[in-house]
PDB file of N, CA and C in Angstrom:
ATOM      1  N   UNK A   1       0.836  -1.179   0.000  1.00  0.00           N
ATOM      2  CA  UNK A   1       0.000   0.000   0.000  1.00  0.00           C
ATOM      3  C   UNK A   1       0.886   1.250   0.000  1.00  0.00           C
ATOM      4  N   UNK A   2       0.450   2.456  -0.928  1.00  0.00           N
ATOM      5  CA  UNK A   2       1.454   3.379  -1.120  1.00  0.00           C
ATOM      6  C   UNK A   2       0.722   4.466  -0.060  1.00  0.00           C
ATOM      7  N   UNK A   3       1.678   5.658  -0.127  1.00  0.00           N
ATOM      8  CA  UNK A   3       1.314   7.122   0.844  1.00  0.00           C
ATOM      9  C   UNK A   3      -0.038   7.575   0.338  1.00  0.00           C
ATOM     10  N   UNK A   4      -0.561   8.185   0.713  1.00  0.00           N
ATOM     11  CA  UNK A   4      -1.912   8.623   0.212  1.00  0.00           C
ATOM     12  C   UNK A   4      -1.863  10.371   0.506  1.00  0.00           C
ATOM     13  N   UNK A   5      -1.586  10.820  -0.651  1.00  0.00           N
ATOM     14  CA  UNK A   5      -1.517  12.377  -0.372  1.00  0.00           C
ATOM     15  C   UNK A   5      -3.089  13.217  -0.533  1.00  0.00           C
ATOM     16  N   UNK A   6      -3.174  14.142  -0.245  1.00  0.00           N
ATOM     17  CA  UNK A   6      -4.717  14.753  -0.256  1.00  0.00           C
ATOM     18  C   UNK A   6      -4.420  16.550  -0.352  1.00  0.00           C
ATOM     19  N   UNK A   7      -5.191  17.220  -1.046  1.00  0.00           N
ATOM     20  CA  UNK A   7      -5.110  17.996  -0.981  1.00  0.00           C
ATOM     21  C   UNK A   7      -5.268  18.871  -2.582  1.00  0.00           C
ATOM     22  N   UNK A   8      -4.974  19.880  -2.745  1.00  0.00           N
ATOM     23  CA  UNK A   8      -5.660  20.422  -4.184  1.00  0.00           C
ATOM     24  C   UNK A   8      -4.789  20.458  -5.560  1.00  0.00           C
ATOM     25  N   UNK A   9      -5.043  20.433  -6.607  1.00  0.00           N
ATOM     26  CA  UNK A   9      -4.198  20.328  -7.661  1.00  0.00           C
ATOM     27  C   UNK A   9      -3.433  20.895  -8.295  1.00  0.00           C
ATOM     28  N   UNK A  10      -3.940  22.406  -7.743  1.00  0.00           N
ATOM     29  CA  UNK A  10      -3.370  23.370  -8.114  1.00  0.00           C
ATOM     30  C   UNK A  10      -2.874  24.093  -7.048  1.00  0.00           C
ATOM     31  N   UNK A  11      -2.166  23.763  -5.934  1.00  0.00           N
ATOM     32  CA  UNK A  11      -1.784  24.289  -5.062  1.00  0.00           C
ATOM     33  C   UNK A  11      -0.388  23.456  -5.172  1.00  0.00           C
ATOM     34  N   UNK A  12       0.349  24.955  -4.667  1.00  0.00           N
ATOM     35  CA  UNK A  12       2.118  24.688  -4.350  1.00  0.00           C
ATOM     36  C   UNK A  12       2.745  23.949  -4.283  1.00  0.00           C
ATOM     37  N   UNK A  13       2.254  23.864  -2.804  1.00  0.00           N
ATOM     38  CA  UNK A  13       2.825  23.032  -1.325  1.00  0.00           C
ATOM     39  C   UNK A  13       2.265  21.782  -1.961  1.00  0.00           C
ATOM     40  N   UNK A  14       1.262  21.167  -2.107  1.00  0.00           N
ATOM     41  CA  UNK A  14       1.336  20.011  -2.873  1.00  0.00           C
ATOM     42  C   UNK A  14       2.030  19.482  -3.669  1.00  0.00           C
ATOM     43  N   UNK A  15       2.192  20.116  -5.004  1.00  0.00           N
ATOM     44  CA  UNK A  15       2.763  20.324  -6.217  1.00  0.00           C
ATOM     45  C   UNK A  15       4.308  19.608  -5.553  1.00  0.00           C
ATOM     46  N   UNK A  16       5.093  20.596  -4.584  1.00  0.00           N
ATOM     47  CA  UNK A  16       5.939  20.306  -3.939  1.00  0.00           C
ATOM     48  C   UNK A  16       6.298  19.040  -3.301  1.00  0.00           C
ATOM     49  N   UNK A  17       5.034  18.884  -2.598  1.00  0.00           N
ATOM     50  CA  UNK A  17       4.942  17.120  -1.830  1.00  0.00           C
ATOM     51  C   UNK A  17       5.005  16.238  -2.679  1.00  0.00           C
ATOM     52  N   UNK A  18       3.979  16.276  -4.211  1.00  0.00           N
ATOM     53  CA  UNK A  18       4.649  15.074  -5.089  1.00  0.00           C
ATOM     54  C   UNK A  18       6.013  14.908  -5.478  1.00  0.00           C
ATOM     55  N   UNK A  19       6.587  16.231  -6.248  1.00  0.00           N
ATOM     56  CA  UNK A  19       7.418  16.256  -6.456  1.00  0.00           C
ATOM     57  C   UNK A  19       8.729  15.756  -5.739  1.00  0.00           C
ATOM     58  N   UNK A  20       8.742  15.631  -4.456  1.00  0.00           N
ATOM     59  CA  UNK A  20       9.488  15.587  -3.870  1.00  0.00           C
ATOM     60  C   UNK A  20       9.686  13.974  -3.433  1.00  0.00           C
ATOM     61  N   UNK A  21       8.167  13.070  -2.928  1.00  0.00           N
ATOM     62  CA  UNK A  21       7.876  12.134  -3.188  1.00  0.00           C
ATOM     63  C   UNK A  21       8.315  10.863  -4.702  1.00  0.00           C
ATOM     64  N   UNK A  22       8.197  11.534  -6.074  1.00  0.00           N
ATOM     65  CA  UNK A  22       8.375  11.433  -6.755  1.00  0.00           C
ATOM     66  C   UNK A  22       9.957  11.320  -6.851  1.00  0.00           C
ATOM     67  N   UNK A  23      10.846  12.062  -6.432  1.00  0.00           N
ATOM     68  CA  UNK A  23      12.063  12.415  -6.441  1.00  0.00           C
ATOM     69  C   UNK A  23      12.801  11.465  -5.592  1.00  0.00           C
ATOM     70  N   UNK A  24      12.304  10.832  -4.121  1.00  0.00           N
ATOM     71  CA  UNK A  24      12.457   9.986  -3.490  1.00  0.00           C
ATOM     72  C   UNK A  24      11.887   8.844  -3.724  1.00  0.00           C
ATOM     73  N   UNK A  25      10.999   8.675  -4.832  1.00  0.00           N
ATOM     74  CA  UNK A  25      10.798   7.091  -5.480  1.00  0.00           C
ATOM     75  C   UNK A  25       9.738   6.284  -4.163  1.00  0.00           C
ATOM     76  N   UNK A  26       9.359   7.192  -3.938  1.00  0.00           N
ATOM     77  CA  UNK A  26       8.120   6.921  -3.051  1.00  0.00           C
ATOM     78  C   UNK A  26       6.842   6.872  -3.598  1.00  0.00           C
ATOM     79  N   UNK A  27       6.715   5.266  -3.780  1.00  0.00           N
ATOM     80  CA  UNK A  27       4.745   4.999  -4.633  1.00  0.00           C
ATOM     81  C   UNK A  27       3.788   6.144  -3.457  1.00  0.00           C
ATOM     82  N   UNK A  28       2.877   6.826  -4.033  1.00  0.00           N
ATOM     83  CA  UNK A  28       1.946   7.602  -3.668  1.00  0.00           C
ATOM     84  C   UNK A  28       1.021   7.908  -4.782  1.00  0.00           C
ATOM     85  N   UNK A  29      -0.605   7.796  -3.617  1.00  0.00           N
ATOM     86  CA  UNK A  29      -1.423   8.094  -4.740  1.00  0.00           C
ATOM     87  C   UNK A  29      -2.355   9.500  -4.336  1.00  0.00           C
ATOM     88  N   UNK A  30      -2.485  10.352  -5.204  1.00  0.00           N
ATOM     89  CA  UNK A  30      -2.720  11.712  -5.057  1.00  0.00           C
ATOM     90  C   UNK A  30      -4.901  12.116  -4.730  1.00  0.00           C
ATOM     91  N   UNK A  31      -5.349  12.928  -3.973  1.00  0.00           N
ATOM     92  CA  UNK A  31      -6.789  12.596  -4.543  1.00  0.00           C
ATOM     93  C   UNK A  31      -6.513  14.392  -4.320  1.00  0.00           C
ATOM     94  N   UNK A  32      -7.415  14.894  -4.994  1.00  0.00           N
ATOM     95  CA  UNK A  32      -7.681  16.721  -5.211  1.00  0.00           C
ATOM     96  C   UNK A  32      -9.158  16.655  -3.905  1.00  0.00           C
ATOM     97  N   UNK A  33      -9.304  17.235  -2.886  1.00  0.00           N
ATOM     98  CA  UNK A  33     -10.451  17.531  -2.385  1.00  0.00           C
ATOM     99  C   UNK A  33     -11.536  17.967  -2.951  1.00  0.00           C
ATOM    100  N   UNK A  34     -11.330  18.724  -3.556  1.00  0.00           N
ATOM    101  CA  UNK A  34     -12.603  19.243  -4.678  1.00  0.00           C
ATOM    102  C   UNK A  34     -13.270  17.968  -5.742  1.00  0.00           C
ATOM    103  N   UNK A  35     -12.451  17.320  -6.144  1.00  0.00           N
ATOM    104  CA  UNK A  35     -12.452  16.372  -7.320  1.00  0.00           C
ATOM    105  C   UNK A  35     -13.680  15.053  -5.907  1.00  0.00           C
ATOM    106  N   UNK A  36     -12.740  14.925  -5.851  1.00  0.00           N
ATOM    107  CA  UNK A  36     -12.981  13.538  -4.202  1.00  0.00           C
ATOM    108  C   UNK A  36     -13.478  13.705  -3.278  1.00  0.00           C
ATOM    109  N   UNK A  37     -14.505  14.248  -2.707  1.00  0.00           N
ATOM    110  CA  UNK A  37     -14.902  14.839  -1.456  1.00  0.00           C
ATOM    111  C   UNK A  37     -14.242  13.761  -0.457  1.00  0.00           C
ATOM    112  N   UNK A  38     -13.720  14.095   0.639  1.00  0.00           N
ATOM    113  CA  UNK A  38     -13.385  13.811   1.722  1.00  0.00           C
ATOM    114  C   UNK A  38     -14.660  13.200   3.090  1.00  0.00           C
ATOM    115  N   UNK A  39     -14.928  11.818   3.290  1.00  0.00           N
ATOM    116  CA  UNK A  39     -15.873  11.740   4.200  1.00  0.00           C
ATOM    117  C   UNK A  39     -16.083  12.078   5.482  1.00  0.00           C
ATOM    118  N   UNK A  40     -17.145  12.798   5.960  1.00  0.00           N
ATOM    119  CA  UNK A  40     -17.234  13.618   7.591  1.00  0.00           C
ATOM    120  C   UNK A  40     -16.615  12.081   8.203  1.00  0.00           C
ATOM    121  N   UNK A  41     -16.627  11.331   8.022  1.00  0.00           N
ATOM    122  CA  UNK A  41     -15.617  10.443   9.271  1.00  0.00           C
ATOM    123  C   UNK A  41     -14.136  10.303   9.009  1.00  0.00           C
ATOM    124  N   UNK A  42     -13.797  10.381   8.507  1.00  0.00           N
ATOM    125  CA  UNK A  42     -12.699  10.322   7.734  1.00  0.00           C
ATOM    126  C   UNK A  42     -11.997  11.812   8.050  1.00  0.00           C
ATOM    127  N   UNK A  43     -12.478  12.692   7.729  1.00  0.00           N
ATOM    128  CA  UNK A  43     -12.239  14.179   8.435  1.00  0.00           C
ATOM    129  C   UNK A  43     -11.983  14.003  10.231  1.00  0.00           C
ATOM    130  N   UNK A  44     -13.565  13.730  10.397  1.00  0.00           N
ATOM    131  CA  UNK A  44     -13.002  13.536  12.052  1.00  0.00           C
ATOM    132  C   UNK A  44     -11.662  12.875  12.675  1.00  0.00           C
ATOM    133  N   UNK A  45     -11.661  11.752  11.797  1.00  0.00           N
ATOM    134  CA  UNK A  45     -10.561  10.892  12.208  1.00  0.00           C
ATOM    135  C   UNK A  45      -9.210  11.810  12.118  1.00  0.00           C
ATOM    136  N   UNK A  46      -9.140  12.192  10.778  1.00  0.00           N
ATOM    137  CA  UNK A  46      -7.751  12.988  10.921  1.00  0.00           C
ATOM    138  C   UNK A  46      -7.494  14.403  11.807  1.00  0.00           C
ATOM    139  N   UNK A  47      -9.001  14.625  12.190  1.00  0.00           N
ATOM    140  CA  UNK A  47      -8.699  15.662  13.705  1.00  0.00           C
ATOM    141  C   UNK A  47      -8.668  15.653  14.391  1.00  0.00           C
ATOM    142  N   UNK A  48      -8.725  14.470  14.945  1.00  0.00           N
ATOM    143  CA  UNK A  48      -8.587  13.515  16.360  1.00  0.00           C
ATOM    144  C   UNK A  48      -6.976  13.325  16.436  1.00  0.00           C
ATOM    145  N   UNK A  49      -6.479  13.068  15.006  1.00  0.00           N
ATOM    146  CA  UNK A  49      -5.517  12.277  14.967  1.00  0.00           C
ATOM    147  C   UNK A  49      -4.543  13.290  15.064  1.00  0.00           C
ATOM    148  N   UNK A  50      -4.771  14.866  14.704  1.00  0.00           N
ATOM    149  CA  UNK A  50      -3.784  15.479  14.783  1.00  0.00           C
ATOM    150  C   UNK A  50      -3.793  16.473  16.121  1.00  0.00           C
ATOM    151  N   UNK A  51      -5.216  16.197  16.637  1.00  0.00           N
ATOM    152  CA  UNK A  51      -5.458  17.338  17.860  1.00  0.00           C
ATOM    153  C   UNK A  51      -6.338  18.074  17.945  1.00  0.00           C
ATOM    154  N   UNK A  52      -7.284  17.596  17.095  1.00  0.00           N
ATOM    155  CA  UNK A  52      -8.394  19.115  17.051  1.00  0.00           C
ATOM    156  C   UNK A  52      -8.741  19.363  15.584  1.00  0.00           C
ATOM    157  N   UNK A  53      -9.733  19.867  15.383  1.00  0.00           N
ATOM    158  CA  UNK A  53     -10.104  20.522  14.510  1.00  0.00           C
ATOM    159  C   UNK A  53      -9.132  21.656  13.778  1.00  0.00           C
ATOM    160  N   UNK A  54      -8.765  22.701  15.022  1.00  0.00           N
ATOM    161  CA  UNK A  54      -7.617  23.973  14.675  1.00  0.00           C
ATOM    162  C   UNK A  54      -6.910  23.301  13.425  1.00  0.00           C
ATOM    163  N   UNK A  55      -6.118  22.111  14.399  1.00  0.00           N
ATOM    164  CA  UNK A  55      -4.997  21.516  13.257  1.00  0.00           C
ATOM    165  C   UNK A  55      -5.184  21.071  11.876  1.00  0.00           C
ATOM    166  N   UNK A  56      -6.339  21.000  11.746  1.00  0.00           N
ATOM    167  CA  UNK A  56      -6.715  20.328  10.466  1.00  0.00           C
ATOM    168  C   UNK A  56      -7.148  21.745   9.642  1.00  0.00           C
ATOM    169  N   UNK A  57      -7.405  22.859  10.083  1.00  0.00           N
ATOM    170  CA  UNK A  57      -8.010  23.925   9.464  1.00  0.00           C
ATOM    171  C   UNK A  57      -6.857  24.802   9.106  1.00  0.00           C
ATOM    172  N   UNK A  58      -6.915  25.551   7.479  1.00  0.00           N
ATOM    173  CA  UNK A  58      -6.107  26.593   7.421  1.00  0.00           C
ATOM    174  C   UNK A  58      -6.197  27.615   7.597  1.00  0.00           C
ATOM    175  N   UNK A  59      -5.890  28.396   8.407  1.00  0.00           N
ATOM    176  CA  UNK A  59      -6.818  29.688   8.813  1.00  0.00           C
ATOM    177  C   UNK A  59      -5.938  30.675   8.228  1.00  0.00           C
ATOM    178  N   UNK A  60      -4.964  30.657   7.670  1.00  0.00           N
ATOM    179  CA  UNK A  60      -4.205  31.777   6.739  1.00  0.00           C
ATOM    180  C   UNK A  60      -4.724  31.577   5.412  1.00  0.00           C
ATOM    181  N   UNK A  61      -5.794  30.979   5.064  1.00  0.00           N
ATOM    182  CA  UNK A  61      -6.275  31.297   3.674  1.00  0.00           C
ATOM    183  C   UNK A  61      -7.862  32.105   3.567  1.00  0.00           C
ATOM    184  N   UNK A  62      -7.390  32.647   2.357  1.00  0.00           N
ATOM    185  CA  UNK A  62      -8.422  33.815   1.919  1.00  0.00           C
ATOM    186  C   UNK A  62      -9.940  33.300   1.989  1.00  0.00           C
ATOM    187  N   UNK A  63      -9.924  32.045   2.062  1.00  0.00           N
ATOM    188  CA  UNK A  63     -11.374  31.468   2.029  1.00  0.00           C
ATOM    189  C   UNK A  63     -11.808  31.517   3.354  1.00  0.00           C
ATOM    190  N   UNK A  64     -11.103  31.154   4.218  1.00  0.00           N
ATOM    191  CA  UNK A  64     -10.996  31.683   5.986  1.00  0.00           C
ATOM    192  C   UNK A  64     -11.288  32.909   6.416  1.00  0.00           C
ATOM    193  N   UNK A  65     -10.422  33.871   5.480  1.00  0.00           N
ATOM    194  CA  UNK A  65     -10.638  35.370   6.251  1.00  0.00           C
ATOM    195  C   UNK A  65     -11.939  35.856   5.560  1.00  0.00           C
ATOM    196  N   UNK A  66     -12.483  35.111   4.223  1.00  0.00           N
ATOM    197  CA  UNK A  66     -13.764  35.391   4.038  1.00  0.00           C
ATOM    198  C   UNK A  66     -15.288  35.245   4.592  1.00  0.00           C
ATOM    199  N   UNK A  67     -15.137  34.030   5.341  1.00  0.00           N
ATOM    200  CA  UNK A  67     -16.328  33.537   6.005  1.00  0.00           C
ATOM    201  C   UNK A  67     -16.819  34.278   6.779  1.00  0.00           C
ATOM    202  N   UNK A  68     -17.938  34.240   6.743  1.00  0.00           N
ATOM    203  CA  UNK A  68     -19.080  35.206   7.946  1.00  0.00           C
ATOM    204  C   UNK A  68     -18.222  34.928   9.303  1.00  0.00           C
ATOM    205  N   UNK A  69     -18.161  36.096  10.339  1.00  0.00           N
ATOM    206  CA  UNK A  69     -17.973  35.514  11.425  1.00  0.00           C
ATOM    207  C   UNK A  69     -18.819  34.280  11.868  1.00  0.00           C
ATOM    208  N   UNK A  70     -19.735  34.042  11.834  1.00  0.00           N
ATOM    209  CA  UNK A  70     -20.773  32.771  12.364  1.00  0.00           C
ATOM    210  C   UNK A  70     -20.244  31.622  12.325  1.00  0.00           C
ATOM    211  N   UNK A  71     -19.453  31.498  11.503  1.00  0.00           N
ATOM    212  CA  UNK A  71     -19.260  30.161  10.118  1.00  0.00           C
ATOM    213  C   UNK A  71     -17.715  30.124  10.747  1.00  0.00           C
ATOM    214  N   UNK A  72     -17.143  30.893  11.390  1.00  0.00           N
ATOM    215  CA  UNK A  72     -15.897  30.278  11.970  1.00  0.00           C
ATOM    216  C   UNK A  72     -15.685  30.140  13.222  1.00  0.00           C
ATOM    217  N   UNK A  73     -17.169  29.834  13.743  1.00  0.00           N
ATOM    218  CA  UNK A  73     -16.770  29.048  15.245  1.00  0.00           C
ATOM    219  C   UNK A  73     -17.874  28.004  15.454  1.00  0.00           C
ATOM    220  N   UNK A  74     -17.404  26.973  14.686  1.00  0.00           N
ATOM    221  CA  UNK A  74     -18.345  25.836  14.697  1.00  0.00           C
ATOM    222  C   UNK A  74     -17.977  24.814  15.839  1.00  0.00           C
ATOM    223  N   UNK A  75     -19.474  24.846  16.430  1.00  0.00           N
ATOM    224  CA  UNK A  75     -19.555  24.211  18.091  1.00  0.00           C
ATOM    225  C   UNK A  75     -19.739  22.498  17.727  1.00  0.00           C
ATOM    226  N   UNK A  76     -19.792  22.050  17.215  1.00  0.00           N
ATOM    227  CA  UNK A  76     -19.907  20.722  16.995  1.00  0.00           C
ATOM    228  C   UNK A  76     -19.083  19.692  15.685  1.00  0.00           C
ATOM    229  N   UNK A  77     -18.436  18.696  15.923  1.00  0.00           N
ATOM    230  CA  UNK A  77     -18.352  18.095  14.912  1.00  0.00           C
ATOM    231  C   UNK A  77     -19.159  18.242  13.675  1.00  0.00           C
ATOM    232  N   UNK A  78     -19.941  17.853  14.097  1.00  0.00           N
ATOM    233  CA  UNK A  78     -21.143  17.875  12.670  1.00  0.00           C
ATOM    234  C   UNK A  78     -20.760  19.394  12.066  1.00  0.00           C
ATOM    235  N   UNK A  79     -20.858  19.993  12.815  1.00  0.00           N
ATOM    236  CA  UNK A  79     -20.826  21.522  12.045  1.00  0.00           C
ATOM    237  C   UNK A  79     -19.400  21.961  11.249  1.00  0.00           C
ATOM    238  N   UNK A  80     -18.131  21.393  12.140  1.00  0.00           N
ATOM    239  CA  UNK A  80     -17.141  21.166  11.727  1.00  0.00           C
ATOM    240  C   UNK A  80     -17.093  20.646  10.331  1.00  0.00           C
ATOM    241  N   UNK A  81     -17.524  19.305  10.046  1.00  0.00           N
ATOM    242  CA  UNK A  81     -17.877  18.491   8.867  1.00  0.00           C
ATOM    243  C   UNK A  81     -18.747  19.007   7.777  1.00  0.00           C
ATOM    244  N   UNK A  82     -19.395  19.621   8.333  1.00  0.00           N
ATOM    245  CA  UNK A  82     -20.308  20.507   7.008  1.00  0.00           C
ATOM    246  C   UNK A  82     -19.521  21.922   6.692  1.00  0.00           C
ATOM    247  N   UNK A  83     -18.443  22.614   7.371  1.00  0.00           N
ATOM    248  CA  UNK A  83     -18.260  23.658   7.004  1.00  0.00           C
ATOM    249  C   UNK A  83     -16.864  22.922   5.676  1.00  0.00           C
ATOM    250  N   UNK A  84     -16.487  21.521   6.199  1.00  0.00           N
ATOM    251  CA  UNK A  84     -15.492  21.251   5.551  1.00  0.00           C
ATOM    252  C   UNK A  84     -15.705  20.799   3.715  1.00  0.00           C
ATOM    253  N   UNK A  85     -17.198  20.643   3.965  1.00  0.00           N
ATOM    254  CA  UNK A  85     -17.563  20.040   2.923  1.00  0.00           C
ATOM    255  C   UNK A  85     -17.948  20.962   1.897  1.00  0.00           C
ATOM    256  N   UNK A  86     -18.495  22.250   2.471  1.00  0.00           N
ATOM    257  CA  UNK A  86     -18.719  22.807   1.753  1.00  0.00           C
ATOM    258  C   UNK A  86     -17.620  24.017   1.383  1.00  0.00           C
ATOM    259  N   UNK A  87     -16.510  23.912   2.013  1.00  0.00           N
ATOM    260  CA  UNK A  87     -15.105  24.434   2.023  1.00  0.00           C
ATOM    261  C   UNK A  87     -14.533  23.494   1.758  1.00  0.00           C
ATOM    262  N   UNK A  88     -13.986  22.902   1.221  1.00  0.00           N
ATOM    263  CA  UNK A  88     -13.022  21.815   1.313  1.00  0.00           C
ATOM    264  C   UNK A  88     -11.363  22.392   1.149  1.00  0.00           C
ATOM    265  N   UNK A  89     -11.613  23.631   0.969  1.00  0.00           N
ATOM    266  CA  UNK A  89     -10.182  24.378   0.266  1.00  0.00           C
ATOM    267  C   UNK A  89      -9.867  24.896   1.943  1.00  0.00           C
ATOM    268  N   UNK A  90     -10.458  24.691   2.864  1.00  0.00           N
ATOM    269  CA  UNK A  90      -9.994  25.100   4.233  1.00  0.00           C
ATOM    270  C   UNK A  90      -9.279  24.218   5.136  1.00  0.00           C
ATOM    271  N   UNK A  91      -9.600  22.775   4.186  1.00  0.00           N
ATOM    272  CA  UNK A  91      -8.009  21.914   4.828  1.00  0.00           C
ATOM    273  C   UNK A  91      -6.482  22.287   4.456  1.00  0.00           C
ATOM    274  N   UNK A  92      -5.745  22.198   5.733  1.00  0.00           N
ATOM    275  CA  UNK A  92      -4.475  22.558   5.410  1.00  0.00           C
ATOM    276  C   UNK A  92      -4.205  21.276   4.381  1.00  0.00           C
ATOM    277  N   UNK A  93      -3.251  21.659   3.836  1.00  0.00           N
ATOM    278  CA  UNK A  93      -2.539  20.730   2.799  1.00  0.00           C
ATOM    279  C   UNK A  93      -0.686  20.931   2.407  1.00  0.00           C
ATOM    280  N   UNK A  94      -0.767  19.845   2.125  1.00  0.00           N
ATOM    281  CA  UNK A  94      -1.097  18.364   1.736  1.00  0.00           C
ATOM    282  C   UNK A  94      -1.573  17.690   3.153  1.00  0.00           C
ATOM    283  N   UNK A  95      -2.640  17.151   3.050  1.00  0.00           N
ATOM    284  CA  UNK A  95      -2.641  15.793   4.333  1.00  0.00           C
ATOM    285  C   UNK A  95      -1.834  14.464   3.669  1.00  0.00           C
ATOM    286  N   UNK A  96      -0.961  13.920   4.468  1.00  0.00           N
ATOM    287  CA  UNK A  96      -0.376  13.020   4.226  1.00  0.00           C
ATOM    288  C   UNK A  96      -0.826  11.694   5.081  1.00  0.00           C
ATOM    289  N   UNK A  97      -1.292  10.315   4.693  1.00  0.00           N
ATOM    290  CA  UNK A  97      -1.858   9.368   5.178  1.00  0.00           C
ATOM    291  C   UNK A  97      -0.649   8.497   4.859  1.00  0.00           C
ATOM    292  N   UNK A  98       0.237   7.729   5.683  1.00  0.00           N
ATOM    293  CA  UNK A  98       0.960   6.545   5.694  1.00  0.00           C
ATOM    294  C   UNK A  98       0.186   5.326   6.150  1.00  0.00           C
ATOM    295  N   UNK A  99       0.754   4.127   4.904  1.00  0.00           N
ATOM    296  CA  UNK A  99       0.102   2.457   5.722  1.00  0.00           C
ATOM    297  C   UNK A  99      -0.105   2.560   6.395  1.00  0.00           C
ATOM    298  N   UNK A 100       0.609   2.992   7.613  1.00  0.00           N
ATOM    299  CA  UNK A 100       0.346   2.235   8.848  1.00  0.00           C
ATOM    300  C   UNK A 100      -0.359   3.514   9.829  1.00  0.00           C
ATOM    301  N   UNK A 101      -1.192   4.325   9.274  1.00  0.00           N
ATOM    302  CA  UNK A 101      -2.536   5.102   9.285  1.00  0.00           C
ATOM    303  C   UNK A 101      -2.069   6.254   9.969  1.00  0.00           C
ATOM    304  N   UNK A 102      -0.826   6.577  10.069  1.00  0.00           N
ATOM    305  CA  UNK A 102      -0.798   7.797  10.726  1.00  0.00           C
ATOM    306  C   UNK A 102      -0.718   9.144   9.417  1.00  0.00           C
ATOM    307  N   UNK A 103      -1.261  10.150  10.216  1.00  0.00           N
ATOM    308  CA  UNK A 103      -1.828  11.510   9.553  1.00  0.00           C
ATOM    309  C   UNK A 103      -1.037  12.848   9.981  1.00  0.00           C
ATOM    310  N   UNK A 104      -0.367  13.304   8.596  1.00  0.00           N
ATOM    311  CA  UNK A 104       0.185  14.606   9.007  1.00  0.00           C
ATOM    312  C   UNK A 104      -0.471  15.766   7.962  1.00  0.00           C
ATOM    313  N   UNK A 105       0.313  16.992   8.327  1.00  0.00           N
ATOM    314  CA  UNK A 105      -0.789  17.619   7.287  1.00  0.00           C
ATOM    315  C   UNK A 105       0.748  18.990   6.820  1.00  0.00           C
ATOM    316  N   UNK A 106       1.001  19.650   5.545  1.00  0.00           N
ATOM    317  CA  UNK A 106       2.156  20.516   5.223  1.00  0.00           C
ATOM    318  C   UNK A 106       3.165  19.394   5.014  1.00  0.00           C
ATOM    319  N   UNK A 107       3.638  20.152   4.310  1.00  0.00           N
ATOM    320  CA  UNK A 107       5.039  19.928   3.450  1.00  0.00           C
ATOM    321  C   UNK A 107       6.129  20.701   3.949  1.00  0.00           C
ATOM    322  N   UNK A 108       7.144  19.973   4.356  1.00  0.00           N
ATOM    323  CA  UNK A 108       8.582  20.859   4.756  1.00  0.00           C
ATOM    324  C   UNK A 108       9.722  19.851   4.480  1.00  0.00           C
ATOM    325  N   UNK A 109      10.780  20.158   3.510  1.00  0.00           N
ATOM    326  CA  UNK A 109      12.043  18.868   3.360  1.00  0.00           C
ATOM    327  C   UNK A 109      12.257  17.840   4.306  1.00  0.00           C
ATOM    328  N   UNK A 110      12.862  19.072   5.341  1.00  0.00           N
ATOM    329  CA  UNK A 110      13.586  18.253   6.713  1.00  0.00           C
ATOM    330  C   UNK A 110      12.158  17.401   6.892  1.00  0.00           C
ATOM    331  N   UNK A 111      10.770  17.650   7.634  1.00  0.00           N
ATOM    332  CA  UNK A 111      10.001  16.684   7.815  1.00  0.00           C
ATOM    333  C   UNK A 111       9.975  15.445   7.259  1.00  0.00           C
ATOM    334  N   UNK A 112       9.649  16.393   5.807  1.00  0.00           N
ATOM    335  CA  UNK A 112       9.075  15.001   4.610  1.00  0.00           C
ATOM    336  C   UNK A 112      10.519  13.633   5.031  1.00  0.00           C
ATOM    337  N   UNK A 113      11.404  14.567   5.073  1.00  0.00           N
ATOM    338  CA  UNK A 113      13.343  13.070   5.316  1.00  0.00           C
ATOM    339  C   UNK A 113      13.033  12.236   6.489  1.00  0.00           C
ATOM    340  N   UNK A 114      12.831  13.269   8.141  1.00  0.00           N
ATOM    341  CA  UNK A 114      12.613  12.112   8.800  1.00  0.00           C
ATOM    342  C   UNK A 114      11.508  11.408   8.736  1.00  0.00           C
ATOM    343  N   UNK A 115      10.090  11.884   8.223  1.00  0.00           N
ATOM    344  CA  UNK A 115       9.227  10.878   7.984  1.00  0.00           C
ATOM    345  C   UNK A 115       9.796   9.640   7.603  1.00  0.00           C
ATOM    346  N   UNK A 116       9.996   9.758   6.405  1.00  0.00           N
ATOM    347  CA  UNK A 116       9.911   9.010   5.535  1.00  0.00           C
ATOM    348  C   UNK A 116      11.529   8.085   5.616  1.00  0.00           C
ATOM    349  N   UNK A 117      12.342   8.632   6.202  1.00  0.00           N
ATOM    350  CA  UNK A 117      13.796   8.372   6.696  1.00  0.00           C
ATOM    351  C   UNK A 117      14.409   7.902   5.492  1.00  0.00           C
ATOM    352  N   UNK A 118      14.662   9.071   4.882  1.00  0.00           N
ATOM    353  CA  UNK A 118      15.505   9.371   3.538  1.00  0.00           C
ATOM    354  C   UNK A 118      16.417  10.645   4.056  1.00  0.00           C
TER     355      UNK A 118
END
């Protein structure tokens, strides 16, 4: 089973994560959020997994500083999950999924090396 990258197609920092993946000869298979919707459990899971909701959210993007105040303090999972769905561009990215199910989320060299221990 290869890495499972997530995140948008036309973004950077992705762009970057394959590439770099690619470069280290690391099988990975790519899905675009927009293209693939992401399932509300599947979401939860990776915000559990990283600490919270916060962690999973990008709050330095323009789609963030656009939202109604209302819409950025969601009191419940569920609400969490619907703001994601109908944002999906408000996950940080790349989320990175390894076999053995652990979940990170950004791209940085040094990381991506000891991850991956290259």
């Amino acid at each position: 089973m290869s890495v499972q990258l997530f995140g948008l197609d036309n973004c950077d920092t992705c762009r970057k994560a394959r590439n770099w993946l690619t470069r280290f000869e690391i099988e990975y298979s790519f899905s675009d959020y927009r293209a693939q919707r992401i399932e509300p459990a599947t979401l939860k899971s990776w915000a559990t997994q990283l600490g919270g909701w916060d962690a999973l959210i990008n709050r330095a993007s323009t789609t963030w500083r656009n939202l109604p105040p209302n819409r950025k303090t969601p009191g419940s999972d569920p609400e969490w999950q619907l703001l994601l769905k109908e944002y999906p561009q408000l996950i940080k990215r790349p989320v990175v999924l390894t076999p053995d199910g652990v979940v990170s989320v950004g791209f940085k060299d040094a990381a991506f090396k000891q991850r991956f221990g290259v």
